[in-house]
N, C-alpha and C. Protein backbone atom coordinates (compact mmCIF):
# COMPACT_ATOMS: atom_id res chain seq x y z
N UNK A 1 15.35 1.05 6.15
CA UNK A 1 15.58 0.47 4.85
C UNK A 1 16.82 -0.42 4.90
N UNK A 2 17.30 -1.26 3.90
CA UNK A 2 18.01 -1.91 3.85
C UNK A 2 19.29 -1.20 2.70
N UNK A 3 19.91 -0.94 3.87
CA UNK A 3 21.03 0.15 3.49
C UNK A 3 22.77 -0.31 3.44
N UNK A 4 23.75 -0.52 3.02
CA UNK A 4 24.65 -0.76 3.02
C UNK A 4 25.56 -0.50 3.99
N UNK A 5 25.92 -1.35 4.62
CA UNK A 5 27.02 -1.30 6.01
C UNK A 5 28.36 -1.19 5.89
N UNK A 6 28.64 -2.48 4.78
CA UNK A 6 29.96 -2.27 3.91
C UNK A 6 29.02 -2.39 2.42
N UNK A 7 30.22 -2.42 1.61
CA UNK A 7 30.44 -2.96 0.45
C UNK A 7 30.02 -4.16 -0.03
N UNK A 8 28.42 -4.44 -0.70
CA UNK A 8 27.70 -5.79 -0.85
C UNK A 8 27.11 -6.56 0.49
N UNK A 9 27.10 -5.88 1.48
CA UNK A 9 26.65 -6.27 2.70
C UNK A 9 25.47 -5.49 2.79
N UNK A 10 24.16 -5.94 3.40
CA UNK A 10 22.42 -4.96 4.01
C UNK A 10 22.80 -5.17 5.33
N UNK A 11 22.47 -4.42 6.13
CA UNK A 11 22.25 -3.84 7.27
C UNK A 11 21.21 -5.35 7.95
N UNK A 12 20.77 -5.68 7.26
CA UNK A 12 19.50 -6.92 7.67
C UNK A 12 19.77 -8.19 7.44
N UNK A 13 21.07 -8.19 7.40
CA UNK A 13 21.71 -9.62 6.59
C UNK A 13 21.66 -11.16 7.58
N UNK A 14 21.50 -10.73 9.13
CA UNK A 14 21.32 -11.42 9.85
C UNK A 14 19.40 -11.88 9.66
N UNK A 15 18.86 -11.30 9.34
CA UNK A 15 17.46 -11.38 8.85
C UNK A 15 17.18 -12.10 7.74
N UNK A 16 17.96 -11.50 6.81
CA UNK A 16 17.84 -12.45 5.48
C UNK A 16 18.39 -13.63 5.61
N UNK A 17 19.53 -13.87 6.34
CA UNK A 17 20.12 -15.18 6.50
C UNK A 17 18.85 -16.10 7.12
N UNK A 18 18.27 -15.40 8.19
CA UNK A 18 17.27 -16.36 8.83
C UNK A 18 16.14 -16.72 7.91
N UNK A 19 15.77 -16.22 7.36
CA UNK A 19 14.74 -16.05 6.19
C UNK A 19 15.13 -17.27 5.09
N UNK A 20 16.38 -17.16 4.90
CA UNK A 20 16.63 -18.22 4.25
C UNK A 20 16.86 -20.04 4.48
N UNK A 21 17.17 -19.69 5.53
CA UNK A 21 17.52 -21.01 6.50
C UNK A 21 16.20 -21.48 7.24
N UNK A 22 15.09 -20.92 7.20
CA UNK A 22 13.78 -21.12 7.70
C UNK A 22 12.85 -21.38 6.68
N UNK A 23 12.87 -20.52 5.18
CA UNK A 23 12.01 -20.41 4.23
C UNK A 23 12.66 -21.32 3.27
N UNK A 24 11.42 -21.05 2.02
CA UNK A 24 12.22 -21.65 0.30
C UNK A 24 12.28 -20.82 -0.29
N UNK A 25 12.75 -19.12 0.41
CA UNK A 25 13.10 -18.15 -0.12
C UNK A 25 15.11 -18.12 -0.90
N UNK A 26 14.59 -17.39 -1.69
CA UNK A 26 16.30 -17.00 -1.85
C UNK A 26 16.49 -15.96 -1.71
N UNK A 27 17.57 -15.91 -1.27
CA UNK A 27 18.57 -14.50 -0.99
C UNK A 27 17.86 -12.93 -1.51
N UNK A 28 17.49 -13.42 -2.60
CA UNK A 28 17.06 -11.56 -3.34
C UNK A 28 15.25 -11.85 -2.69
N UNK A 29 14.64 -12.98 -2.75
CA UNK A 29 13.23 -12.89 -2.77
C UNK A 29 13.31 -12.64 -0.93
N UNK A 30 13.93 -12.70 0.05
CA UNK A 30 14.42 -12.73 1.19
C UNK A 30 14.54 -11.05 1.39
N UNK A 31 15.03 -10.78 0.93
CA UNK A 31 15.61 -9.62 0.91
C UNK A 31 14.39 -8.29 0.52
N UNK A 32 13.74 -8.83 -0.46
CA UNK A 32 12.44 -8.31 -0.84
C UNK A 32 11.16 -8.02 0.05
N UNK A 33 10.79 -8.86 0.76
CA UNK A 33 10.35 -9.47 1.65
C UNK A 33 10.58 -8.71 2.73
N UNK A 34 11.56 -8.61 3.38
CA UNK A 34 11.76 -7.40 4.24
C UNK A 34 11.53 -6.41 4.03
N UNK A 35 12.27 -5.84 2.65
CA UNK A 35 11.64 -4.40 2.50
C UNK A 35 10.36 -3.91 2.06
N UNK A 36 9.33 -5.33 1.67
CA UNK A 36 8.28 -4.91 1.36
C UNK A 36 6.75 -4.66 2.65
N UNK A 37 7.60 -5.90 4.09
CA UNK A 37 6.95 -5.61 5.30
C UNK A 37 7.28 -4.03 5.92
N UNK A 38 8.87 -3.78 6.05
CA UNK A 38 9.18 -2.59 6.59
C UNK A 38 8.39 -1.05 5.59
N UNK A 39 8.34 -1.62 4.46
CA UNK A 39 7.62 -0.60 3.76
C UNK A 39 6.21 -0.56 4.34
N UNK A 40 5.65 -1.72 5.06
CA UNK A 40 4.34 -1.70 5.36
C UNK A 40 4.27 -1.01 6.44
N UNK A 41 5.04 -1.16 7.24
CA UNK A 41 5.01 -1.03 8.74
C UNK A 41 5.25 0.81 8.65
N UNK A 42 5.95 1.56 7.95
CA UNK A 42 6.31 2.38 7.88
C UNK A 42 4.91 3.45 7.23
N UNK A 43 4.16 2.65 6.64
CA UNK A 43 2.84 3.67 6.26
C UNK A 43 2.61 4.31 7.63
N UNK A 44 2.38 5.81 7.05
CA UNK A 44 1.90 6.63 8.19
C UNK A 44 0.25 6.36 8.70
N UNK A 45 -0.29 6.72 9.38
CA UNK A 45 -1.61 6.88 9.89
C UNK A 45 -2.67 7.05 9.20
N UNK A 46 -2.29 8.13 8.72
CA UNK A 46 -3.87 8.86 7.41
C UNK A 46 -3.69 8.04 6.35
N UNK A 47 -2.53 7.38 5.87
CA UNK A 47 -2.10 6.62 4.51
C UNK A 47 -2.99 5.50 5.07
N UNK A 48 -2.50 5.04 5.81
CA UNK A 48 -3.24 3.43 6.41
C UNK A 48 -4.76 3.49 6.65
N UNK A 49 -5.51 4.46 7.25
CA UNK A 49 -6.84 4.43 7.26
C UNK A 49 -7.15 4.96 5.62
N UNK A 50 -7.02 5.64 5.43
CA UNK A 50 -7.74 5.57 3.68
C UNK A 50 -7.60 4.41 2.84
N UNK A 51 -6.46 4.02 3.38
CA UNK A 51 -6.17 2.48 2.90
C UNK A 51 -7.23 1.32 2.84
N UNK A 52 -6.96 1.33 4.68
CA UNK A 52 -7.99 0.01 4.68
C UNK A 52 -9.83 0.57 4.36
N UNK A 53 -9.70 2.01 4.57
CA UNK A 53 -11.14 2.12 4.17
C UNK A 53 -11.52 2.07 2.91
N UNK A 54 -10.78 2.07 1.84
CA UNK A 54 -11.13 1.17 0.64
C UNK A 54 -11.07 0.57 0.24
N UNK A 55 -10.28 -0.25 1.11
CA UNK A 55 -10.31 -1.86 0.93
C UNK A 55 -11.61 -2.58 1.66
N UNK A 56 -12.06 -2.05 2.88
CA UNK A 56 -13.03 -2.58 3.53
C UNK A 56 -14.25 -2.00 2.37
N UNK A 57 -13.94 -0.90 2.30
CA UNK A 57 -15.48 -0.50 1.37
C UNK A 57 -15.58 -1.36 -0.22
N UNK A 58 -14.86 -1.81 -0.45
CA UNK A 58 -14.52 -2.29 -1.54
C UNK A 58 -15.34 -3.99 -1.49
N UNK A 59 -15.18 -4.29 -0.12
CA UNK A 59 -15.25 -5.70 -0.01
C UNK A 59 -16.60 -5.88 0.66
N UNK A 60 -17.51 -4.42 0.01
CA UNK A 60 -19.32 -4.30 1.27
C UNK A 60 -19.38 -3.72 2.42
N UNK A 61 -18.66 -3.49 2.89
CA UNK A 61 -18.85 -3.04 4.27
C UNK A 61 -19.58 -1.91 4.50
N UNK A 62 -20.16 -1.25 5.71
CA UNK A 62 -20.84 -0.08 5.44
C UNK A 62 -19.46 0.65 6.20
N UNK A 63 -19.87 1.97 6.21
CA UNK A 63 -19.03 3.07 7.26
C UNK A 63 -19.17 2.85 8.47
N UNK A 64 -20.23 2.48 9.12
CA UNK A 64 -20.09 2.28 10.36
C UNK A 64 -19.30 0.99 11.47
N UNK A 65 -19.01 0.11 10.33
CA UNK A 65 -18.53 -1.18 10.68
C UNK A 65 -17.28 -0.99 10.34
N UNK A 66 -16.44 -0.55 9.19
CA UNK A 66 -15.30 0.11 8.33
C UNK A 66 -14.84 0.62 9.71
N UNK A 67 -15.09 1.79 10.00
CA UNK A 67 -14.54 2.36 10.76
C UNK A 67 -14.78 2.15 12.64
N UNK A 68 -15.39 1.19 12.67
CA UNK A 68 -14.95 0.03 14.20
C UNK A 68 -13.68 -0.82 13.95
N UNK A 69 -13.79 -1.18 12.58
CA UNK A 69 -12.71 -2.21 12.19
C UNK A 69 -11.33 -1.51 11.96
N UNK A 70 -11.19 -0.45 11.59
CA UNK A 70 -9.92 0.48 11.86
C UNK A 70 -9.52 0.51 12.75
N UNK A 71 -10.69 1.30 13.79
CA UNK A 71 -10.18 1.80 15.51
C UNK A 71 -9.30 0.20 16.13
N UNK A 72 -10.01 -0.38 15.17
CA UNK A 72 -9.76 -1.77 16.42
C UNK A 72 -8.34 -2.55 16.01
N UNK A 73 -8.10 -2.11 14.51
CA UNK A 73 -6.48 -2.54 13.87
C UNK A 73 -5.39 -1.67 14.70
N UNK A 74 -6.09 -0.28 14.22
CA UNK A 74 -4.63 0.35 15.19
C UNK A 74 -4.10 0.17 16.06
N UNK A 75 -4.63 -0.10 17.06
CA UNK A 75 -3.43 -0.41 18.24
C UNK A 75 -2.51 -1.90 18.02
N UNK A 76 -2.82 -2.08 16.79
CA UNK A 76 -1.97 -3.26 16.39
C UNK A 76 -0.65 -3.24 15.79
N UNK A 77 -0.90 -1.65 14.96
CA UNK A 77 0.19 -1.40 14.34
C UNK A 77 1.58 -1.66 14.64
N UNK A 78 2.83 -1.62 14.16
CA UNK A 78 4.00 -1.49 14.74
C UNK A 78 4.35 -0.61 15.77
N UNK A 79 4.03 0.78 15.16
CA UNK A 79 4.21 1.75 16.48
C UNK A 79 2.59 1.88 16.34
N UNK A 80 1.84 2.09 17.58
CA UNK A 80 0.99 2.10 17.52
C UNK A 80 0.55 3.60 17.46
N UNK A 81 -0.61 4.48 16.69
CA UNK A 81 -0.44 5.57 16.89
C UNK A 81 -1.43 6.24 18.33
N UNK A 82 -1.52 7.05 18.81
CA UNK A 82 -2.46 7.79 19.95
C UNK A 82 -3.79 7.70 19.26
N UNK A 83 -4.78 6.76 20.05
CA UNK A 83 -6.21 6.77 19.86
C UNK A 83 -7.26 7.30 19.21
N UNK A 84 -7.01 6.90 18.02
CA UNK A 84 -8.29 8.31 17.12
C UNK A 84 -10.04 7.93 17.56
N UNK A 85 -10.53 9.00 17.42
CA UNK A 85 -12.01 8.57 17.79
C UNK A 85 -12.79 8.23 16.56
N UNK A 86 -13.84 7.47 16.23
CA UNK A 86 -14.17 7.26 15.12
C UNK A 86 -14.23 8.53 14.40
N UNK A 87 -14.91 9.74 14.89
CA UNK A 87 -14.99 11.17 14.33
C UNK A 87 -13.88 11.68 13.80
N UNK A 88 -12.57 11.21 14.32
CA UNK A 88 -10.93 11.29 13.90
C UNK A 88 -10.96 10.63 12.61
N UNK A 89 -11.21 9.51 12.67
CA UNK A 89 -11.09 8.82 11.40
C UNK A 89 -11.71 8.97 10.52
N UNK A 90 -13.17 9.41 10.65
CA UNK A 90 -14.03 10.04 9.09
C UNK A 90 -13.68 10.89 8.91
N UNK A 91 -12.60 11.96 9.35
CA UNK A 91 -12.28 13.19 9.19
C UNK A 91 -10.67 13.07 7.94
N UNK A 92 -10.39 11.90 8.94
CA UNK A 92 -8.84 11.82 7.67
C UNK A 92 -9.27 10.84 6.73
N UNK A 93 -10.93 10.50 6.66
CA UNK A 93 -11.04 9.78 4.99
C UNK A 93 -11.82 10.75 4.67
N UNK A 94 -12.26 11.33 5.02
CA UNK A 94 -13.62 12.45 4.09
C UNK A 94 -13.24 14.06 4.31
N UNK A 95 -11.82 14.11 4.72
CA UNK A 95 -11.86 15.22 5.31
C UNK A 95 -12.47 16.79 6.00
């Protein structure tokens, strides 16, 4: 998170600076922005597949395609997690 180092200073300030000097962001929308990717990146495993499986189901997909299209995001993740088998994954959406 974007946590205080000193006094009115983030921990990410070298980030936001770049953000700003690259983007037509400002300072607070910069700042936002980070914590709203690191918030992404930080979803756990079971959060993220129930996730995208209702987002994929949402948008037609069947289950069997849904959940190729998972197996095949994860190893994309930030940290990537240890290999679920599709049977892994209908298990942490349907339990």
């Amino acid at each position: 998170m974007l946590e205080p180092r000193q006094p009115g200073r983030l921990s990410h300030d070298d980030l936001i600076d770049h953000l700003v000097r690259s983007t037509a962001l400002q300072r607070g929308e910069a700042a936002r922005v980070i914590l709203d990717v690191l918030a992404y990146f930080d979803e756990k495993t079971e959060d993220f597949v129930r996730r995208r499986h209702r987002e994929l189901q949402s948008g037609g997909l069947a289950n069997a395609e849904i959940f190729e299209r998972i197996a095949a995001e994860l190893p994309h993740r930030a940290v990537a997690p240890p290999e679920l088998s599709l049977r892994q994954l209908r298990r942490i959406v349907y339990g």
